[in-house]
Protein backbone atom coordinates (compact mmCIF):
# COMPACT_ATOMS: atom_id res chain seq x y z
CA UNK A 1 0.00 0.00 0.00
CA UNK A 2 1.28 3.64 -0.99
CA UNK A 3 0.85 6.01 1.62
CA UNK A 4 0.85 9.22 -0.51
CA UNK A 5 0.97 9.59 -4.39
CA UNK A 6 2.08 13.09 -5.40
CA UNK A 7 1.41 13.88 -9.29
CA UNK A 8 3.66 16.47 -10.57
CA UNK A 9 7.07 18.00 -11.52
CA UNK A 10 6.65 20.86 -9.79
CA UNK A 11 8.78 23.17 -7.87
CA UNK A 12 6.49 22.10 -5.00
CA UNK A 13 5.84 18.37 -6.01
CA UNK A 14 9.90 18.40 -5.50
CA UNK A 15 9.17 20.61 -2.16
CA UNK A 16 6.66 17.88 -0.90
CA UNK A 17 8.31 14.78 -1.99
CA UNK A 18 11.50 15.92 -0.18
CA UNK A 19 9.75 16.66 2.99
CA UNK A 20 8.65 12.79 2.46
CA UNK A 21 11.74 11.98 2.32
CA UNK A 22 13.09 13.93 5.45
CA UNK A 23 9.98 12.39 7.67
CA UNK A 24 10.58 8.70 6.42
CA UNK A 25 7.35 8.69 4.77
CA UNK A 26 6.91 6.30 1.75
CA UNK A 27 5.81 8.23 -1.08
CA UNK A 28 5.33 7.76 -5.07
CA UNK A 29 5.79 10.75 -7.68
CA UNK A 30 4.29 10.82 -10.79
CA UNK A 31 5.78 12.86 -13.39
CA UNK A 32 5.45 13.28 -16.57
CA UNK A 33 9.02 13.38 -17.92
CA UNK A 34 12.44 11.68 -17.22
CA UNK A 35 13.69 15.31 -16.56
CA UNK A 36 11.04 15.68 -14.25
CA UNK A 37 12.46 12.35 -12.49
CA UNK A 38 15.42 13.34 -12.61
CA UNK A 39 15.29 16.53 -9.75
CA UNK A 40 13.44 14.19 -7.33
CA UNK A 41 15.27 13.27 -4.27
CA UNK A 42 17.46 10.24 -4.16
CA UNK A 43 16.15 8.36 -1.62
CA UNK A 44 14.86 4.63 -0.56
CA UNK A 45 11.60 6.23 0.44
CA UNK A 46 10.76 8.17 -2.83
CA UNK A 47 9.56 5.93 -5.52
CA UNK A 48 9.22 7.60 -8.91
CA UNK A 49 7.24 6.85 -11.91
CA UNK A 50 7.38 8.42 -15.60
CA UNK A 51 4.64 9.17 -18.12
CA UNK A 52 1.86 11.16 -19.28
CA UNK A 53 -1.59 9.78 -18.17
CA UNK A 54 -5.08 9.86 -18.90
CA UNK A 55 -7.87 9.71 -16.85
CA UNK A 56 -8.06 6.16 -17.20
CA UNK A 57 -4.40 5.70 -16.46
CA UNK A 58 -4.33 8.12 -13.64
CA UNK A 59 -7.36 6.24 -11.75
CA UNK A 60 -5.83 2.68 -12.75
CA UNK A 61 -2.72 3.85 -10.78
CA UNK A 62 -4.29 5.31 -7.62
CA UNK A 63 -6.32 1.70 -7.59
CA UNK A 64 -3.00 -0.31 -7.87
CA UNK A 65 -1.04 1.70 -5.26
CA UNK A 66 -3.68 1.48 -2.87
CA UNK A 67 -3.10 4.69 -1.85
CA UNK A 68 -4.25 6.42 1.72
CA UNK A 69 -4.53 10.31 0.51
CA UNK A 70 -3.02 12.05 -3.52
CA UNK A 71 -1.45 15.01 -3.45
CA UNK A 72 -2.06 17.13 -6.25
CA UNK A 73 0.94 19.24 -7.20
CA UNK A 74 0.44 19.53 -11.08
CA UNK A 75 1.13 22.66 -12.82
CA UNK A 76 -1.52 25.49 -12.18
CA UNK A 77 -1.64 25.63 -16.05
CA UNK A 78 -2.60 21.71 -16.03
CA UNK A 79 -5.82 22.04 -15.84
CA UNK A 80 -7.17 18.78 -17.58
CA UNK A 81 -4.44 16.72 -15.47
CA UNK A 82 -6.17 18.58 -12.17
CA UNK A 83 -9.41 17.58 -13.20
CA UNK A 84 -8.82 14.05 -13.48
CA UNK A 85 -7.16 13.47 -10.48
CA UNK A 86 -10.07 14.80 -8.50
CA UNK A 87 -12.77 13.49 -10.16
CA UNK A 88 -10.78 9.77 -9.69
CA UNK A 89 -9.97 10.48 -5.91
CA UNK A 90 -13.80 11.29 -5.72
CA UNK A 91 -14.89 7.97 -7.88
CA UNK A 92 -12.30 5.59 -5.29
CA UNK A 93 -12.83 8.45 -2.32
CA UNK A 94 -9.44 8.38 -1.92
CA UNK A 95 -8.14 11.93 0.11
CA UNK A 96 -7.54 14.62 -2.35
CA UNK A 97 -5.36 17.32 -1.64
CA UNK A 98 -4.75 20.30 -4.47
CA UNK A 99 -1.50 22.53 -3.78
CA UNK A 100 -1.93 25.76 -4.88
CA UNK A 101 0.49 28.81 -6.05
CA UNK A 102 -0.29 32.29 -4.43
CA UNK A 103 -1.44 34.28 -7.58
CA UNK A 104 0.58 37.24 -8.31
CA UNK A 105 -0.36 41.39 -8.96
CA UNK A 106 -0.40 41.97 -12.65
CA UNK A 107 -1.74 45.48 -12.78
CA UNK A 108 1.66 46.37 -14.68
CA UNK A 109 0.86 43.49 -17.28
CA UNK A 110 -1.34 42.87 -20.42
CA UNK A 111 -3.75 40.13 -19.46
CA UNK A 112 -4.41 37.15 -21.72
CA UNK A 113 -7.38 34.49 -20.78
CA UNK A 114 -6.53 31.85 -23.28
CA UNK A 115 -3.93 31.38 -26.23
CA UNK A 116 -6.10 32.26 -28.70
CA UNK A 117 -6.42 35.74 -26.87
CA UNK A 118 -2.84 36.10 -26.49
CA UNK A 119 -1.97 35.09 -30.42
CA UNK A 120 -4.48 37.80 -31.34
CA UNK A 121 -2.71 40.12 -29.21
CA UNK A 122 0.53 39.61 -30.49
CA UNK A 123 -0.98 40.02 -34.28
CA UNK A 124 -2.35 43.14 -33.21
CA UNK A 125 1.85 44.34 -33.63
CA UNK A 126 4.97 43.35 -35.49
CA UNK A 127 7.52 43.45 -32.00
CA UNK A 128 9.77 41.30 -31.59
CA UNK A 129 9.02 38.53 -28.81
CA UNK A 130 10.67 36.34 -26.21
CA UNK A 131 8.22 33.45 -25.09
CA UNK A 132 8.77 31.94 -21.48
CA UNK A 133 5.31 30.16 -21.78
CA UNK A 134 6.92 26.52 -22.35
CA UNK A 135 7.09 24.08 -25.28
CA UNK A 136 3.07 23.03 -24.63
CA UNK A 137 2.41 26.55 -26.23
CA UNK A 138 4.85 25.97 -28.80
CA UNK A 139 2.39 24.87 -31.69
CA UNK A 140 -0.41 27.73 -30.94
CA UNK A 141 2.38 30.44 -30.58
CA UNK A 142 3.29 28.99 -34.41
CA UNK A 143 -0.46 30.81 -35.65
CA UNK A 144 1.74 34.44 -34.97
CA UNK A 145 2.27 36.64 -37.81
CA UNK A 146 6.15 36.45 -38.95
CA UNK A 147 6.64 34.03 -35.68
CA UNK A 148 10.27 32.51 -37.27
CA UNK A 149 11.50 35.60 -37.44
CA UNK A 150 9.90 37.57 -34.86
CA UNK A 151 9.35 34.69 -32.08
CA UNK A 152 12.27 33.65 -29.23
CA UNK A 153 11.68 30.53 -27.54
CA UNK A 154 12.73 29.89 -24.25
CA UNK A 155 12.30 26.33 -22.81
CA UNK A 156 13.93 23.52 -21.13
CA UNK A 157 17.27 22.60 -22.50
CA UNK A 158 15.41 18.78 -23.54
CA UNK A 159 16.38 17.54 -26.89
CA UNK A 160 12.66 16.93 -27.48
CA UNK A 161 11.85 20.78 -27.45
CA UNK A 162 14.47 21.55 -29.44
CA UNK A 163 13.38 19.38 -32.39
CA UNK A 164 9.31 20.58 -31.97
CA UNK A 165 11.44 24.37 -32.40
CA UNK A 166 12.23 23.22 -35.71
CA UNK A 167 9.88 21.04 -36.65
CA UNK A 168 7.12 23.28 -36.28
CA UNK A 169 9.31 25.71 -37.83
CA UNK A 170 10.92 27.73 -35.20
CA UNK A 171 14.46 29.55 -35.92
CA UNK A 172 17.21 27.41 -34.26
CA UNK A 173 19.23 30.85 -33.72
CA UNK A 174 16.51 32.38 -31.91
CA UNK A 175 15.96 29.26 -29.08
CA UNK A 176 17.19 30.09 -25.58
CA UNK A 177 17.26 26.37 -24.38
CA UNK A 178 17.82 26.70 -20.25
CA UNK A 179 16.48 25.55 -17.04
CA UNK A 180 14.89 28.16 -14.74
CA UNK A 181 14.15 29.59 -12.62
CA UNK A 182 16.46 33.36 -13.84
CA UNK A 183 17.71 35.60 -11.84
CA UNK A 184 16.94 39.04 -13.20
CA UNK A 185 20.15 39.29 -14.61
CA UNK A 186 19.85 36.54 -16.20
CA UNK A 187 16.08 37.36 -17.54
CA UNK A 188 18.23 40.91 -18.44
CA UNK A 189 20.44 39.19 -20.52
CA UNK A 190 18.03 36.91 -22.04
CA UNK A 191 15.65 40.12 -23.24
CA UNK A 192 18.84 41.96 -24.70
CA UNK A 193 19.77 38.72 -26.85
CA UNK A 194 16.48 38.21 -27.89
CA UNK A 195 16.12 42.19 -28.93
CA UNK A 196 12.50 41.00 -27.25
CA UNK A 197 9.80 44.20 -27.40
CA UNK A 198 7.60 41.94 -25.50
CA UNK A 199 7.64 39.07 -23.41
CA UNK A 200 4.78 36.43 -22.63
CA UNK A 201 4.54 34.31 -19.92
CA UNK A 202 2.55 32.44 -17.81
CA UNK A 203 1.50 33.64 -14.22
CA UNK A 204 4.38 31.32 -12.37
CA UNK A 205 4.25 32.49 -9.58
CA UNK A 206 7.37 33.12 -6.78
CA UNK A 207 8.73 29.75 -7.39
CA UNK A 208 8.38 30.15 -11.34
CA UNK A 209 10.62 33.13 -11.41
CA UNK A 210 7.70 35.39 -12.14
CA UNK A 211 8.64 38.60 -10.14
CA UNK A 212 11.90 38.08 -11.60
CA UNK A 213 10.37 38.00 -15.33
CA UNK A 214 8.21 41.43 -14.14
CA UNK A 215 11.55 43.00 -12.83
CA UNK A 216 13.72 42.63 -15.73
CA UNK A 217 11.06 43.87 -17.97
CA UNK A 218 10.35 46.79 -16.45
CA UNK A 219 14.18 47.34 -16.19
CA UNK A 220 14.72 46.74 -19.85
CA UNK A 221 11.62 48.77 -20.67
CA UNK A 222 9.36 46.43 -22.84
CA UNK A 223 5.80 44.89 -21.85
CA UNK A 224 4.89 41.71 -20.18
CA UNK A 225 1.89 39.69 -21.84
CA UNK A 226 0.55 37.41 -18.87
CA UNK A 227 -2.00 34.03 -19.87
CA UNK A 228 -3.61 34.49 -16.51
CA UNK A 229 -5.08 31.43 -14.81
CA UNK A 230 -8.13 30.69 -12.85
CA UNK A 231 -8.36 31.33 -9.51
CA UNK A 232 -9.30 27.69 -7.70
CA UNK A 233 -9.38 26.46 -4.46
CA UNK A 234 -6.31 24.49 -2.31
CA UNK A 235 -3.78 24.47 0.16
CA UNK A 236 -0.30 25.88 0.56
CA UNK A 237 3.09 23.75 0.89
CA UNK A 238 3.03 24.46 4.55
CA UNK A 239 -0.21 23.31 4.71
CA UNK A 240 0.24 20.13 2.99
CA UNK A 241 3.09 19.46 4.73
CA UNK A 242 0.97 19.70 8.03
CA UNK A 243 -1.70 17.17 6.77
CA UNK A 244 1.62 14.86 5.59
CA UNK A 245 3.04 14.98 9.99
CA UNK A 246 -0.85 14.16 10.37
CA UNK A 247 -0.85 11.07 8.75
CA UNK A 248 2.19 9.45 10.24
């Protein structure tokens, strides 16, 4: 029998699946990728599994482990992911718990509800942008006006991203291909490379850099596109972590 099941990648899946650790508390992490795996704790007491699931898969996995209580530390972006994880901890009435992110100001920013929002925003102009929104956007961000030549990417350094760059027709000389969180230095340098006139990113949050993203902006002078997420309900890391001393 698993005690906890975490499901994410996350800054906080990490944060959460290292307090396991710490307490001696068995625990299994679900993350997508092998990078993902790969900046989970090394310990005895953390097993890890890799791959995408469905709904299907996610419920056959929280049957098999038996589990006492899921954590749900997917990205606040993940919304599909989020909302098949609850609705199978409600069909097995398993525990659910949803970590949250603290949302962040963005009276400074230009708001976006949805890509197809955003792409019509950036159509509305010919600037020059630098997109931290991930390779998931990748394919949508291709609908831009010009995007080859007017379009940064900046993503994980994963071979995988790299070849959807080009496949989907992306510039190789205009990829930024590093692991975050910046510094604003680093987000600095990254703007001045890029030329950017614009940058759009997702609402990140503290642990996602984002004040970082709003500082160097401002700094360099150019405007920050936000895709805004919903507000939902959930607990914090602290929070979490007391339910987690609860259960031993």
């Amino acid at each position: 029998m698993c005690r906890i099941l975490i499901f994410g990648g996350t800054t906080e899946g990490r944060e959460i699946a290292e307090y396991c650790a710490e307490k001696g508390i068995a625990a299994t992490v679900s993350v997508a990728t092998e990078y993902g795996a790969e900046l989970l704790p090394k310990s005895d007491r953390i097993k890890k599994l890799v791959g995408r699931l469905d709904a299907g898969g996610i419920r056959r996995l929280i049957t098999e482990l038996e589990c006492s209580a899921v954590i749900d530390a997917t990205h606040p972006y993940a919304e599909e992911v989020t909302k098949n994880i609850k609705a199978a901890c409600t069909g097995l009435e398993v525990a659910y718990y949803r970590l949250i992110r603290t949302q962040e100001e963005l009276s400074d920013c230009i708001k976006a509800e949805s890509m197809d929002e955003l792409v019509k925003i950036l159509n509305s102009s010919d600037k020059k942008v630098l997109s931290t929104l991930g390779s998931k956007e990748l394919p949508k961000l291709a609908e831009v006006r010009s995007f080859s030549e007017r379009i940064w990417i900046r993503a994980l350094p994963v071979e995988d991203v790299r070849k959807s760059c080009i496949e989907l027709g992306y510039s190789g000389d205009r990829l930024i291909l590093e692991k975050g969180p910046f510094t604003v230095e680093q987000n600095i340098a990254h703007i001045r490379k890029s030329g950017a006139e614009l940058i759009v990113t997702k609402e990140s949050g503290a642990v996602g850099g984002f004040p970082e993203k709003l500082k160097a902006a401002e700094i360099c002078g150019v405007k920050v596109i936000v895709l805004t997420r919903h507000a939902e309900n959930g607990l914090t890391a602290d929070e979490i972590k007391k339910i987690i001393d609860e259960m031993r």
